[in-house]
Protein backbone atom coordinates (compact mmCIF):
# COMPACT_ATOMS: atom_id res chain seq x y z
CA UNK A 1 -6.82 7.12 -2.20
CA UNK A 2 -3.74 6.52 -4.65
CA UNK A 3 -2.72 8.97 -6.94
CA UNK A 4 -1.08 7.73 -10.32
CA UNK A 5 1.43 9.34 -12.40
CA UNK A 6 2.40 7.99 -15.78
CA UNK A 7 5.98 8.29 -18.13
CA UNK A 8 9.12 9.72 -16.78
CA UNK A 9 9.10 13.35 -15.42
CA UNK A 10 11.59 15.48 -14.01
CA UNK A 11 11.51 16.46 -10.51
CA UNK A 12 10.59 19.66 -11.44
CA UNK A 13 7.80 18.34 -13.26
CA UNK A 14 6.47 15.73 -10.40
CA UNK A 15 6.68 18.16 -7.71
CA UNK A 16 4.34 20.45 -9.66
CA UNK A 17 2.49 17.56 -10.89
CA UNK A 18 2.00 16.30 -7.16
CA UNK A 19 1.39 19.95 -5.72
CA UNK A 20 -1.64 20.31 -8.52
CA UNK A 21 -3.48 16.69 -7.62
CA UNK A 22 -3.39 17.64 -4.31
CA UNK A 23 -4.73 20.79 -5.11
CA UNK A 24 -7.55 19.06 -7.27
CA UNK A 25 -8.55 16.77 -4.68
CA UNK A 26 -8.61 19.17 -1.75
CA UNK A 27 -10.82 21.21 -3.73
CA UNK A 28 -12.88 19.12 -6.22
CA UNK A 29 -13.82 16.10 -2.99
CA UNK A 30 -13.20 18.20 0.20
CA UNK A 31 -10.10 16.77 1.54
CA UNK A 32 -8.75 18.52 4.07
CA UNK A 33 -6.22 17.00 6.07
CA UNK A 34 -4.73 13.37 5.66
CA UNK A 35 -2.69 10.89 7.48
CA UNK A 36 0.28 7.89 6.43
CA UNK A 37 1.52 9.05 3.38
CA UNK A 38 3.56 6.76 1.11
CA UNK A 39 4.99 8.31 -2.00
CA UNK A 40 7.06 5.98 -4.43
CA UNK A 41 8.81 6.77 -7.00
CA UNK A 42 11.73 5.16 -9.48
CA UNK A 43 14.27 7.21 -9.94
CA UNK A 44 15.77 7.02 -13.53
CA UNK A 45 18.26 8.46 -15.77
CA UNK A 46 16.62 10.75 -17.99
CA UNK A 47 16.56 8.18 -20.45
CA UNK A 48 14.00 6.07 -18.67
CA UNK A 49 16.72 3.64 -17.12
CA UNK A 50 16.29 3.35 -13.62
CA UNK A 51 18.69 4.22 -11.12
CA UNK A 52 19.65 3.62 -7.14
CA UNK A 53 20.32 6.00 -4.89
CA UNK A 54 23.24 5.76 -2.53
CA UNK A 55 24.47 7.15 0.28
CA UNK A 56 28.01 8.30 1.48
CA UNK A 57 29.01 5.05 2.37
CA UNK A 58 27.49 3.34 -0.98
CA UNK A 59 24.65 1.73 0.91
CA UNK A 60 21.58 1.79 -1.25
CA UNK A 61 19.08 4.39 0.12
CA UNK A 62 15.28 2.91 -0.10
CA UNK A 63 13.80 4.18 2.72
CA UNK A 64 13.61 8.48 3.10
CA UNK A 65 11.85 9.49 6.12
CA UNK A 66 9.94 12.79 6.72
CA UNK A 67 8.46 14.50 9.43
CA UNK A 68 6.56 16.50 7.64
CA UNK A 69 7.46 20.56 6.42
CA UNK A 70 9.87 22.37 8.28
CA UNK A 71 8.51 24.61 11.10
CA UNK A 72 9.54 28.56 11.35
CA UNK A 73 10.78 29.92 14.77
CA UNK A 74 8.07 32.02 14.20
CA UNK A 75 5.42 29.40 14.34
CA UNK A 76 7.48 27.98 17.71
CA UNK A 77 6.70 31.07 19.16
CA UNK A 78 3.23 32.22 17.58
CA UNK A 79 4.97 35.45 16.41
């Protein structure tokens, strides 16, 4: 399943944007758990120009890799 978002939006704006799809389609076709998720994006300027991200070093970052949401002690220990 892809999911499509069109014009420039803040990051504000495509996090909430992201958080209410996934919302829709959990609740509107039954989705409840999926697997391999690849999210791009191009990030721009505000102005629509696009941008690269670099790290400390001035390497271009293309690649971010998560592990998906952080996990409480309290989930650790069932508390």
């Amino acid at each position: 399943m892809k999911i499509k978002f069109q014009g420039e939006l803040s990051m504000t704006q495509l996090s909430q944007a992201v958080y209410e799809q996934l919302h829709q389609i959990e609740d509107q076709y039954r989705v409840r758990h999926a697997k391999e998720i690849t999210l791009y994006l191009t990030p721009t300027n505000g102005f629509n120009n696009e941008i690269y991200c670099r790290d400390v070093y001035g390497k271009e970052v293309k690649v971010v890799f998560c592990h998906g949401p952080y996990r409480s002690a309290a989930e650790d220990y069932e508390i």
